[in-house]
N, C-alpha and C. Protein backbone atom coordinates (compact mmCIF):
# COMPACT_ATOMS: atom_id res chain seq x y z
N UNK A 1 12.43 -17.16 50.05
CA UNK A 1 11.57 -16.94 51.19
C UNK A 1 10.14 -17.31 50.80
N UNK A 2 9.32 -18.22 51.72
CA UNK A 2 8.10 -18.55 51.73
C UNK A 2 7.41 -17.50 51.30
N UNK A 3 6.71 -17.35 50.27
CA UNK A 3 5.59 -16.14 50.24
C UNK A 3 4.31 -15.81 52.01
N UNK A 4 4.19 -16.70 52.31
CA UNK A 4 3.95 -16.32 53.34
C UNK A 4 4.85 -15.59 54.73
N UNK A 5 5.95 -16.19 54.54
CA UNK A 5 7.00 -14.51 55.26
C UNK A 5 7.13 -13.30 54.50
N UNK A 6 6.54 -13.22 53.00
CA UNK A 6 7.19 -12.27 52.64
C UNK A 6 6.28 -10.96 52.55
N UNK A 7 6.40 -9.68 52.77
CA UNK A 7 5.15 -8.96 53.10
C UNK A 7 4.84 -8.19 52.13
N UNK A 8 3.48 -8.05 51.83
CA UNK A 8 2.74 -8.18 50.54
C UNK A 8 1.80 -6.69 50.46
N UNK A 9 2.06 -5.99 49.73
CA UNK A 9 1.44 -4.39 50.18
C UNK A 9 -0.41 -4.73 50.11
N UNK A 10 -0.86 -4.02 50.98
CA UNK A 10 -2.12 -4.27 51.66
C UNK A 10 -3.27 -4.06 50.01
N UNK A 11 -2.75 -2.47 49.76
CA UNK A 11 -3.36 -2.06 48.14
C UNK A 11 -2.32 -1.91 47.37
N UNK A 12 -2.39 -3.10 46.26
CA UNK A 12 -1.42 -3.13 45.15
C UNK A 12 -1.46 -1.93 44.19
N UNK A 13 -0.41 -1.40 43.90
CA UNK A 13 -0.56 -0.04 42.85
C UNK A 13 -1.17 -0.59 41.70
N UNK A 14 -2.22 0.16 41.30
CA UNK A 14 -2.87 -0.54 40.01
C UNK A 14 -1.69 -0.17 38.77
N UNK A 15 -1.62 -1.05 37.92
CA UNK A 15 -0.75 -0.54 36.68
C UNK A 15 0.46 -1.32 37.01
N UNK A 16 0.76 -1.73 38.71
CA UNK A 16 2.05 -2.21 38.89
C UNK A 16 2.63 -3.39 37.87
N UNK A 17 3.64 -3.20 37.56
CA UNK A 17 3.94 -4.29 36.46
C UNK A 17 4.47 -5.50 37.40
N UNK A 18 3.81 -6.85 37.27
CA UNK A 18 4.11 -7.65 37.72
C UNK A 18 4.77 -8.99 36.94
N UNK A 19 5.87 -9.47 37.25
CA UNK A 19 6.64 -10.34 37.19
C UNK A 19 5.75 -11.39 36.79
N UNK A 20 5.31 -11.90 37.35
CA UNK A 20 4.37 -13.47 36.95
C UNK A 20 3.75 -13.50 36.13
N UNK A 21 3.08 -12.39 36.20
CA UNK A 21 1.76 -11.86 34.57
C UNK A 21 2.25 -11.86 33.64
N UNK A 22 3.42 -11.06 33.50
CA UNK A 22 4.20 -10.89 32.97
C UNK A 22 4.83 -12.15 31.84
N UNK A 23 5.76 -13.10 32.96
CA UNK A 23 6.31 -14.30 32.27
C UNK A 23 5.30 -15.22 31.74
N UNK A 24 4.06 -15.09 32.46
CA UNK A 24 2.86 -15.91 31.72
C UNK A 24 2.81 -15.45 30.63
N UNK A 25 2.19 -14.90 30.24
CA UNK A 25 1.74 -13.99 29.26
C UNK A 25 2.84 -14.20 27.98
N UNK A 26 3.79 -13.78 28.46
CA UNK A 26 4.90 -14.44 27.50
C UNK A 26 5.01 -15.72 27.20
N UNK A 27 5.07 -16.29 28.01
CA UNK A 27 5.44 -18.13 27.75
C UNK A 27 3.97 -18.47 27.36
N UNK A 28 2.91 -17.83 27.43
CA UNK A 28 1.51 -18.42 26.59
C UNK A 28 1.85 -18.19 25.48
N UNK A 29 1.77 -16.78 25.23
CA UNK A 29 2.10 -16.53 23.78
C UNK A 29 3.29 -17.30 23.08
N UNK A 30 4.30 -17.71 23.40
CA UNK A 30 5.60 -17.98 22.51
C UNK A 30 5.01 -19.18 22.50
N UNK A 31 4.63 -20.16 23.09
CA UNK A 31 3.79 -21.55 23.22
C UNK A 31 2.91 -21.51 21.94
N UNK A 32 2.11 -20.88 22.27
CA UNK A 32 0.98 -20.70 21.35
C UNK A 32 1.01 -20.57 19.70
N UNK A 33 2.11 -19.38 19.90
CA UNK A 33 2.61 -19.38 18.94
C UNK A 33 3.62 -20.16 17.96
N UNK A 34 4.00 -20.61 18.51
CA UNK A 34 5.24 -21.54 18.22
C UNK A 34 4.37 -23.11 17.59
N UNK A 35 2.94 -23.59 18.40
CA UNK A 35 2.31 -24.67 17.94
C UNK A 35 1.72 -24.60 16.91
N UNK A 36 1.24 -22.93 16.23
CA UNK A 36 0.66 -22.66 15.32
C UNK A 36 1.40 -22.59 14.61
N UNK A 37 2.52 -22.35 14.37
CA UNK A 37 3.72 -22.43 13.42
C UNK A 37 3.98 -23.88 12.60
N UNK A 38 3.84 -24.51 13.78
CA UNK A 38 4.40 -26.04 13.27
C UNK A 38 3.36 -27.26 13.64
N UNK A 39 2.24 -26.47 13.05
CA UNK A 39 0.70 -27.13 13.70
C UNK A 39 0.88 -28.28 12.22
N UNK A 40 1.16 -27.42 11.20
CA UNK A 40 1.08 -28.11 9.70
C UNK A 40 2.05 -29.28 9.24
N UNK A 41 2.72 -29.47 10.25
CA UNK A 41 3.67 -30.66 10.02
C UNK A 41 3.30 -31.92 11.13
N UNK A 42 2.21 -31.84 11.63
CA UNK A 42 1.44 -33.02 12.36
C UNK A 42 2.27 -33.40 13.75
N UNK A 43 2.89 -32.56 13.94
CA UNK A 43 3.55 -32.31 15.59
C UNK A 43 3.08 -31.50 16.31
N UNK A 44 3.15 -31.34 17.69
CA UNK A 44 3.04 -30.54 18.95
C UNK A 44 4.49 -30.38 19.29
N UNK A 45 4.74 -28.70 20.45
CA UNK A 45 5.91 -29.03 20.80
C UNK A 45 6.40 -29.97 21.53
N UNK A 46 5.53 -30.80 22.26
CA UNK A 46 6.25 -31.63 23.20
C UNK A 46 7.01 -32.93 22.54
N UNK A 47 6.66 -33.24 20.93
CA UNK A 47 7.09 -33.88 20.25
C UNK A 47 8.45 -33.51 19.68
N UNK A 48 8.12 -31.99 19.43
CA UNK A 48 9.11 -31.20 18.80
C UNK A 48 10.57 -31.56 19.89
N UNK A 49 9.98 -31.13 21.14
CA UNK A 49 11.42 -31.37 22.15
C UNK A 49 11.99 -33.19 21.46
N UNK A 50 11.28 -33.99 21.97
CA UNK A 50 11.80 -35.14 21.45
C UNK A 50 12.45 -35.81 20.83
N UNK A 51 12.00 -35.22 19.54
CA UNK A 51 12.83 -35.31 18.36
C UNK A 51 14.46 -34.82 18.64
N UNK A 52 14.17 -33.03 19.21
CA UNK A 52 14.79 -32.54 19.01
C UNK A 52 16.48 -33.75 20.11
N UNK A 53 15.82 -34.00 21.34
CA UNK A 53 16.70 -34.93 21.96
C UNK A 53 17.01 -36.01 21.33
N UNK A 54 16.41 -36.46 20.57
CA UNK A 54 16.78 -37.87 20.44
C UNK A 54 17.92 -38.34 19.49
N UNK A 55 17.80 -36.82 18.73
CA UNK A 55 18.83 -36.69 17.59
C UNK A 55 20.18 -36.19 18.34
N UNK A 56 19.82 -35.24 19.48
CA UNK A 56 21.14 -35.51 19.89
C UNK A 56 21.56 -36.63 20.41
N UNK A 57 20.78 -37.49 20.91
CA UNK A 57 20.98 -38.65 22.08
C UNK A 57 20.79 -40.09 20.97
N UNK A 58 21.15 -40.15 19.97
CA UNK A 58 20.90 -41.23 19.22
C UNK A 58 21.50 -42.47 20.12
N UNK A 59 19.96 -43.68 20.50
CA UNK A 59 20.82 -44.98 20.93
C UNK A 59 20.12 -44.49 22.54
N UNK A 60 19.88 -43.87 22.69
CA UNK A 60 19.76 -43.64 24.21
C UNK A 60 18.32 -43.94 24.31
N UNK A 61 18.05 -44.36 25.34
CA UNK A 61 16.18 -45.30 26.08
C UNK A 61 15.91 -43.95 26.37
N UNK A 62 14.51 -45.01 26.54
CA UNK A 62 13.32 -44.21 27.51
C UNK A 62 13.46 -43.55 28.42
N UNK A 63 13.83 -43.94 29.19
CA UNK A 63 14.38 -43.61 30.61
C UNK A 63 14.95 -42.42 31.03
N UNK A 64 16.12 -43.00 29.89
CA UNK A 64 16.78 -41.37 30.24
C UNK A 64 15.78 -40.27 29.45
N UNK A 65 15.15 -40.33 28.49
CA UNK A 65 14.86 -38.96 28.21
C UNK A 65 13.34 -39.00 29.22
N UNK A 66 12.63 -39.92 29.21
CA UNK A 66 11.36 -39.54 30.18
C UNK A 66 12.79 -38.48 31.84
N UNK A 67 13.46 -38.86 32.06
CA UNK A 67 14.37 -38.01 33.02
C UNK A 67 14.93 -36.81 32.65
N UNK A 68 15.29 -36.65 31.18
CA UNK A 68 15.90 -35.23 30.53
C UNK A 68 14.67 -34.66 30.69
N UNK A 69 13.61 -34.97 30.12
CA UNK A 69 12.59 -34.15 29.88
C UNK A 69 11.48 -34.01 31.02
N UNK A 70 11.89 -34.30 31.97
CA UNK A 70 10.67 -34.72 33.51
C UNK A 70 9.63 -34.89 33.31
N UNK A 71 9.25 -35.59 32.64
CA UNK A 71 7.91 -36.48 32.03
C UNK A 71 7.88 -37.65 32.50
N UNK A 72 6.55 -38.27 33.22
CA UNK A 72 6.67 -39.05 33.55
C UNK A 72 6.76 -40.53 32.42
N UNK A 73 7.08 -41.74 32.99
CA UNK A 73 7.53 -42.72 31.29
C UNK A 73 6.13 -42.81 30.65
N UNK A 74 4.65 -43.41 31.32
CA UNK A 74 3.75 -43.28 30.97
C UNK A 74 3.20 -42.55 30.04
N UNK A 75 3.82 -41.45 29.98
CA UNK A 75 3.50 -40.23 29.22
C UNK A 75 4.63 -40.23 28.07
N UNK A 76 5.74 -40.19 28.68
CA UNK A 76 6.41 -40.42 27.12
C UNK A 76 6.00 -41.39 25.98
N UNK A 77 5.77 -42.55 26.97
CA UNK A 77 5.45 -43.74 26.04
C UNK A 77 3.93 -43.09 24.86
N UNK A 78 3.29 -42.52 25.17
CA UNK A 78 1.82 -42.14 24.48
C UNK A 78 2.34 -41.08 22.99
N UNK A 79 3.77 -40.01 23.53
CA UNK A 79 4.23 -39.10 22.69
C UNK A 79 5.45 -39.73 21.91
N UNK A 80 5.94 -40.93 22.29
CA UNK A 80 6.45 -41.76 21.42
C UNK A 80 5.72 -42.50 20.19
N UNK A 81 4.80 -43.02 20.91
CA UNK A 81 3.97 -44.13 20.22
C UNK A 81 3.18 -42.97 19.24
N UNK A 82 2.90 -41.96 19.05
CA UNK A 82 2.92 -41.25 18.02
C UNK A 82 3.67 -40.59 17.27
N UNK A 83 5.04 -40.62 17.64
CA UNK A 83 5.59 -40.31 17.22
C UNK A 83 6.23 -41.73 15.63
N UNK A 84 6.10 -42.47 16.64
CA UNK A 84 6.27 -43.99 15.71
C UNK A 84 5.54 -44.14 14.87
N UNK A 85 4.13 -43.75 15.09
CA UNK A 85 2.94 -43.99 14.12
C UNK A 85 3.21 -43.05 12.93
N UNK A 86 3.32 -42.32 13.06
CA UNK A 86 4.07 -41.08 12.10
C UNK A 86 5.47 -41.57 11.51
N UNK A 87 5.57 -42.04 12.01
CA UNK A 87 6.97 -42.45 11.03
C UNK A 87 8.44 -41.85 11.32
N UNK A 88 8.11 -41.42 12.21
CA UNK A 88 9.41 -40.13 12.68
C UNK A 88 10.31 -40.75 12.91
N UNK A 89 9.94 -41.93 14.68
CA UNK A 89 10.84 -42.14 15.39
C UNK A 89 11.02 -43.94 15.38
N UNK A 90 12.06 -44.17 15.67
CA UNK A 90 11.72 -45.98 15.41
C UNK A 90 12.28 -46.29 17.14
N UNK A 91 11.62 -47.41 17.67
CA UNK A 91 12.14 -47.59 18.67
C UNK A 91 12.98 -49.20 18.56
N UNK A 92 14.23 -49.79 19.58
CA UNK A 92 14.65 -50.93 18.61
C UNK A 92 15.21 -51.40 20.12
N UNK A 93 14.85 -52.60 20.44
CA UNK A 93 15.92 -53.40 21.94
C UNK A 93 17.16 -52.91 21.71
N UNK A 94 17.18 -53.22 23.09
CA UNK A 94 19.15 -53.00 23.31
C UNK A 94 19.25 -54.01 23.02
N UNK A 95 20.83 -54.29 22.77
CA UNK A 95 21.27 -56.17 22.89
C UNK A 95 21.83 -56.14 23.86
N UNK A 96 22.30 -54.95 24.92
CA UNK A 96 22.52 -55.14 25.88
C UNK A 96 21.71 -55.84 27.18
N UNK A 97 20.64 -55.02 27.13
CA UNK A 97 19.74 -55.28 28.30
C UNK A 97 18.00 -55.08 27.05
N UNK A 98 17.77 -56.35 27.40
CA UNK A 98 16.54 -56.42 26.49
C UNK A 98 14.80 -55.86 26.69
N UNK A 99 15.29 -55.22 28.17
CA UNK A 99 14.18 -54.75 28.47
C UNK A 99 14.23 -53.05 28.16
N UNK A 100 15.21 -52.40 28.03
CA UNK A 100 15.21 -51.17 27.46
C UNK A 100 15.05 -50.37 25.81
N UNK A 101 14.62 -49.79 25.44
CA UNK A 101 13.95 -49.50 24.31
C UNK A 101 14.98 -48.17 23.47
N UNK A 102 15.93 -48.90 22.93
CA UNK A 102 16.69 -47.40 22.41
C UNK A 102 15.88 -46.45 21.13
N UNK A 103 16.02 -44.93 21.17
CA UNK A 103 15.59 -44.27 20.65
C UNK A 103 16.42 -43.99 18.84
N UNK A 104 16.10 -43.84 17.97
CA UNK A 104 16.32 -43.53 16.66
C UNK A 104 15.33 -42.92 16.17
N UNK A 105 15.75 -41.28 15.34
CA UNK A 105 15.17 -40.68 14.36
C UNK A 105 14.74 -41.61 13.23
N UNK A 106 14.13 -41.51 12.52
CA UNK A 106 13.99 -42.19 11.15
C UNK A 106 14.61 -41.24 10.11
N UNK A 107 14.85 -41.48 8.88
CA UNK A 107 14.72 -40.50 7.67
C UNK A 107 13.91 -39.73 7.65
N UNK A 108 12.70 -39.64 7.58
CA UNK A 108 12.04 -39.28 7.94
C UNK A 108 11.63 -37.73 8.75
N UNK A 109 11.88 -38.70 10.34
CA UNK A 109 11.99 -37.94 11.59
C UNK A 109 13.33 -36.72 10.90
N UNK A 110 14.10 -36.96 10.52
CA UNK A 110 15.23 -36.23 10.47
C UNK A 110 14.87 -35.21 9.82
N UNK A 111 14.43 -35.23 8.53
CA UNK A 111 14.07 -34.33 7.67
C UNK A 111 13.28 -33.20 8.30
N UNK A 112 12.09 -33.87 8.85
CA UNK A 112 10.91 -33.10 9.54
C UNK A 112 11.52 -32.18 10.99
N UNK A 113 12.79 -32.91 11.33
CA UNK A 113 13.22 -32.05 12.57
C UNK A 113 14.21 -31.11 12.03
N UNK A 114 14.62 -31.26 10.75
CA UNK A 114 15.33 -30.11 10.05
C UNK A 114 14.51 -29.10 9.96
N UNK A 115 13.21 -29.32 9.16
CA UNK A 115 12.57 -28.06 8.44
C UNK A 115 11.77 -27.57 10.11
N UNK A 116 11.60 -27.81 11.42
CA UNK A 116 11.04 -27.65 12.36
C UNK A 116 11.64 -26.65 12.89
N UNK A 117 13.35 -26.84 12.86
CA UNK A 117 14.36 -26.10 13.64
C UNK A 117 14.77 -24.60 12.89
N UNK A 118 14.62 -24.95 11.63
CA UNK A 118 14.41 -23.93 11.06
C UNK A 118 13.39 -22.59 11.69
N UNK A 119 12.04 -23.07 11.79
CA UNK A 119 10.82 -22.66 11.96
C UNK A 119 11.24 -21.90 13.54
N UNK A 120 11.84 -22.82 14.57
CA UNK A 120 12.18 -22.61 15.74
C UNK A 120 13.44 -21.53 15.63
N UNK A 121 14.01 -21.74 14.73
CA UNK A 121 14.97 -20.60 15.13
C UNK A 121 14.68 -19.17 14.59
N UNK A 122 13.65 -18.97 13.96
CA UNK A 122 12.57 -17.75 13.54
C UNK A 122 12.49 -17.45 14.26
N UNK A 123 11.53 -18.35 14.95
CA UNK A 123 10.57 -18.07 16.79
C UNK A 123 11.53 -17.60 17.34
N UNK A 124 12.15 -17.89 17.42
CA UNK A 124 13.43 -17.44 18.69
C UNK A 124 13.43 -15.78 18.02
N UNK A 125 13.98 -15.84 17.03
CA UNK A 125 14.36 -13.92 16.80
C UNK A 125 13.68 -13.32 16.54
N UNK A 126 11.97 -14.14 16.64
CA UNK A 126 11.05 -12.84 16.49
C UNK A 126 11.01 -12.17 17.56
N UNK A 127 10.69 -13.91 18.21
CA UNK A 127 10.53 -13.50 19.67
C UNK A 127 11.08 -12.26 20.88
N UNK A 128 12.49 -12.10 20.29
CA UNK A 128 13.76 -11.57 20.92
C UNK A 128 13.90 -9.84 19.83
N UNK A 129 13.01 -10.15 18.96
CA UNK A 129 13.22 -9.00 17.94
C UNK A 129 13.42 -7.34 18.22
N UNK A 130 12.66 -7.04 19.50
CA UNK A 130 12.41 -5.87 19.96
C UNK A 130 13.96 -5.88 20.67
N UNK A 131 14.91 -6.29 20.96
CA UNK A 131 15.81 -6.55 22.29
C UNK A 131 17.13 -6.18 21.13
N UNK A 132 18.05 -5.63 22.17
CA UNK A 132 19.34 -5.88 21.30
C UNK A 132 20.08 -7.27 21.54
N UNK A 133 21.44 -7.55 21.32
CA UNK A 133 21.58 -8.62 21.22
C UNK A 133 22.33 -9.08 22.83
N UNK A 134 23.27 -7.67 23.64
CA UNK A 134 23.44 -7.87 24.77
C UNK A 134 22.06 -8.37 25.81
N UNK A 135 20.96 -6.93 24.88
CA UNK A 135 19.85 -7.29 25.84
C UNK A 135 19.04 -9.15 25.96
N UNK A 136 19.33 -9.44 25.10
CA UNK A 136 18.41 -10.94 24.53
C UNK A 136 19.09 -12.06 25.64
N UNK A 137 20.55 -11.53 25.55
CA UNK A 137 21.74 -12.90 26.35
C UNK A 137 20.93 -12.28 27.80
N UNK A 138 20.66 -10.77 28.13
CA UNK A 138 20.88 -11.26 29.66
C UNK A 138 19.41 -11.58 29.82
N UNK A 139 18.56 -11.37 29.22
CA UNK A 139 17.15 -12.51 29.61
C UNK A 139 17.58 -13.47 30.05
N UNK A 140 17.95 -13.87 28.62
CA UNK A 140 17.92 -15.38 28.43
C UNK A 140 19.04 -15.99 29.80
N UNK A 141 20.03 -15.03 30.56
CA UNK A 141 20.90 -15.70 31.50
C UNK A 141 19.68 -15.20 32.76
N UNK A 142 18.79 -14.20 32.46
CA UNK A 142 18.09 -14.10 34.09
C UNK A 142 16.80 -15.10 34.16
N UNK A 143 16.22 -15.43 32.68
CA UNK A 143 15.38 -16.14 33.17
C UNK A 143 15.96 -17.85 33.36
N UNK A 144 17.15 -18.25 33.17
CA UNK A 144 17.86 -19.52 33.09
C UNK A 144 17.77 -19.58 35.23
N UNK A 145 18.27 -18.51 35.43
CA UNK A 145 19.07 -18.35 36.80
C UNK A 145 17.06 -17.95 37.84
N UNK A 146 16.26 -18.10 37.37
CA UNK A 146 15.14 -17.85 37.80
C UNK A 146 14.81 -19.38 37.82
N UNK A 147 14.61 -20.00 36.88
CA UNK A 147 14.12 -21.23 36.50
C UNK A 147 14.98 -22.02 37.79
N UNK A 148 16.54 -21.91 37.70
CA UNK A 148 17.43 -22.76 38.33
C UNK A 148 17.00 -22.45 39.91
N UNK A 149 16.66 -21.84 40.34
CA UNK A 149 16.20 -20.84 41.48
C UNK A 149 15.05 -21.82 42.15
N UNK A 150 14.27 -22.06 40.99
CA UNK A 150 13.02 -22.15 41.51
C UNK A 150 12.87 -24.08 40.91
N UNK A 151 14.38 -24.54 40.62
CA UNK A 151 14.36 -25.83 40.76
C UNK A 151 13.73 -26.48 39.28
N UNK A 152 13.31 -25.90 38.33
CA UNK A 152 12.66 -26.71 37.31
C UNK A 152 13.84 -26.90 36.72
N UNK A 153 13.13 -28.18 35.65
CA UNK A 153 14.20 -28.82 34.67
C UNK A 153 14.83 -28.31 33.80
N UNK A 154 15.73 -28.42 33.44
CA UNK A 154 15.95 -27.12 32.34
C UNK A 154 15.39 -27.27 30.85
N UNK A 155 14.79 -28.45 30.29
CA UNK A 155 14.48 -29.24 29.36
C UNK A 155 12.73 -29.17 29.37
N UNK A 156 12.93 -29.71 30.89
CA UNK A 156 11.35 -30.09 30.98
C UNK A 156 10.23 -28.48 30.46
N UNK A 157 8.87 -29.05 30.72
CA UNK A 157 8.08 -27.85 30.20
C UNK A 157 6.83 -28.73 30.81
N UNK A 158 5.72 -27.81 31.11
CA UNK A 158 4.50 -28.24 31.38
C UNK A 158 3.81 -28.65 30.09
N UNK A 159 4.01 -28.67 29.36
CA UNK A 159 3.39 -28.78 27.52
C UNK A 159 3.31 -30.62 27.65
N UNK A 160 4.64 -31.01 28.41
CA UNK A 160 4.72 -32.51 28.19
C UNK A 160 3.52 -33.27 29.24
N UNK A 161 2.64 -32.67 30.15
CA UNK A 161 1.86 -32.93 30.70
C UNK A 161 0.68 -32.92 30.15
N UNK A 162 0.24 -32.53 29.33
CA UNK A 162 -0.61 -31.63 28.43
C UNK A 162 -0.89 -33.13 27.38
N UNK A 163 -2.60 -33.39 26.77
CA UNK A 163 -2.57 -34.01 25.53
C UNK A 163 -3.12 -33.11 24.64
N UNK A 164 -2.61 -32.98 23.89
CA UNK A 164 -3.19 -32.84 22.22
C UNK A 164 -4.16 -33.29 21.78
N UNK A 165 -5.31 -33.20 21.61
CA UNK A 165 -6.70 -34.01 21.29
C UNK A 165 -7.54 -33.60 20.23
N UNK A 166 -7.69 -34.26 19.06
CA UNK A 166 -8.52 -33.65 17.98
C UNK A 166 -9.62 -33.37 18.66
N UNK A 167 -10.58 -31.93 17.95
CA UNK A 167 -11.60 -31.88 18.49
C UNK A 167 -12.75 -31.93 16.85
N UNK A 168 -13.68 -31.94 16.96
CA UNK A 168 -14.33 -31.46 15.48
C UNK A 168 -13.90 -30.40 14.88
N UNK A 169 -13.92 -29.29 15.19
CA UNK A 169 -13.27 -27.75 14.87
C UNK A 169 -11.91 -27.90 14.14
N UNK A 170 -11.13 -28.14 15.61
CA UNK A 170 -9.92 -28.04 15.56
C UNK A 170 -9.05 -28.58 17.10
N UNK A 171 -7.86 -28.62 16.77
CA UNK A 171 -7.13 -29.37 18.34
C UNK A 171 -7.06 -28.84 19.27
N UNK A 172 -7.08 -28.90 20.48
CA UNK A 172 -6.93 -28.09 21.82
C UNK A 172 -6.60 -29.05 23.10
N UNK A 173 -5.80 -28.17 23.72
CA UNK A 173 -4.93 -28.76 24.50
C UNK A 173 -5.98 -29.27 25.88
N UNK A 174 -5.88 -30.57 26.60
CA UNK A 174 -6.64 -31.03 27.10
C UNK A 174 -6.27 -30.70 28.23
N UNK A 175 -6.99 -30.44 29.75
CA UNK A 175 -5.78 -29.76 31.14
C UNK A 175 -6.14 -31.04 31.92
N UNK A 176 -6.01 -32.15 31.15
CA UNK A 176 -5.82 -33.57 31.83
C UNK A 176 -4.29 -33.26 32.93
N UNK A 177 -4.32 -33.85 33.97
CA UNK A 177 -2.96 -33.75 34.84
C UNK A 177 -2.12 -34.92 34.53
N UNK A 178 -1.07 -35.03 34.45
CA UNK A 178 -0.14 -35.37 34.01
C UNK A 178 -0.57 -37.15 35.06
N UNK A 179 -0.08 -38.30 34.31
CA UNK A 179 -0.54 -39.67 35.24
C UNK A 179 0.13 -39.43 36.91
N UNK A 180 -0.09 -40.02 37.47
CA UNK A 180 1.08 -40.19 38.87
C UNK A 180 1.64 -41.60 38.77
C-alpha cells in the first residue's frame, strides 16, 4: 500500500522503535564495518561482490554481471578496470562473439578473494553474534522476503553506485549518483 493511503499517527510515540531507522542503522554499520575490515587489502565492497561473482561465474561477460549485480555497465566497467589494474581480474574476448568481454579471476584475484571471504564470514557471525542460530535464519528469511517485497536485486546493493575516492586524509565514499 502507497504510503500515502496508509494512515500515519498524527503524534508519533517518542521511543517508538522504528523499522527503517532501524535497518539503516544496521546496514550502515555492517557496510562500514565490513570496508574497514578489508580496507587493507586495496578493495571496496563493491569489488569484493565482484570478485566474489566472477569466481563463481568464471567465462561469463559484462553484461551479465553489470545485470546480476544492477549496476549500470558504465559503472562496472570503472570497478573492473580497477580491478584489472590491481591485478585481480583479467578480462579476455570471446571467440564466440568478439564484442563481449569474458570475466577471469587471476592468481592473484583468487588468493585475495580467499583471505577476503574469510574476513566476510567473521562479519557475518559477529554480526549475527547476539542471535541464536534459529533466530539468525529467520532474519535472514524476513529480511530476504522484505527486500523481495519491495523488488530489489538480491545481489545488487547501493555501494555499487557509490565511488571510492582517495582523499588526502583518507578515502570516503563520494554520493556521486550512479551514471544514467
Amino acid at each position: 500500500m502507497p504510503i500515502e493511503e496508509q494512515e500515519i499517527p498524527e503524534n508519533p510515540v517518542p521511543g517508538r522503535r522504528a523499522l527503517g531507522l532501524l535497518l539503516s542503522q544496521l546496514g550502515t554499520h555492517a557496510a562500514l564495518s565490513f570496508g574497514r575490515k578489508i580496507a587493507g587489502f586495496g578493495i571496496s565492497p563493491p569489488h569484493f561482490g565482484i570478485l566474489r561473482w566472477i569466481h563463481a561465474n568464471e567465462g561469463k561477460n559484462q553484461r551479465e554481471l553489470s545485470s546480476h549485480l544492477g549496476v549500470v555497465p558504465s559503472r562496472l566497467v570503472v570497478l573492473l578496470d580497477e580491478l584489472e589494474t590491481k591485478g585481480l581480474v583479467a578480462r579476455e574476448r570471446s571467440a564466440e562473439d568478439r564484442r563481449s568481454q569474458q570475466l577471469q579471476l587471476t592468481r592473484k584475484g583468487s588468493q585475495l578473494l580467499e583471505k577476503v571471504e574469510r574476513i566476510a564470514t567473521a562479519h557475518d557471525a559477529d554480526l549475527g553474534s547476539s542471535l541464536t542460530a534459529p533466530e539468525r535464519e529467520t532474519l535472514i528469511d524476513l529480511c530476504a522476503k522484505l527486500a523481495a517485497h519491495r523488488g530489489l536485486i538480491p545481489h545488487g546493493h547501493p555501494g555499487y553506485g557509490k565511488r571510492i575516492i582517495p582523499s588526502r586524509s583518507n578515502r570516503k565514499l563520494s554520493n556521486q549518483s550512479r551514471p544514467e
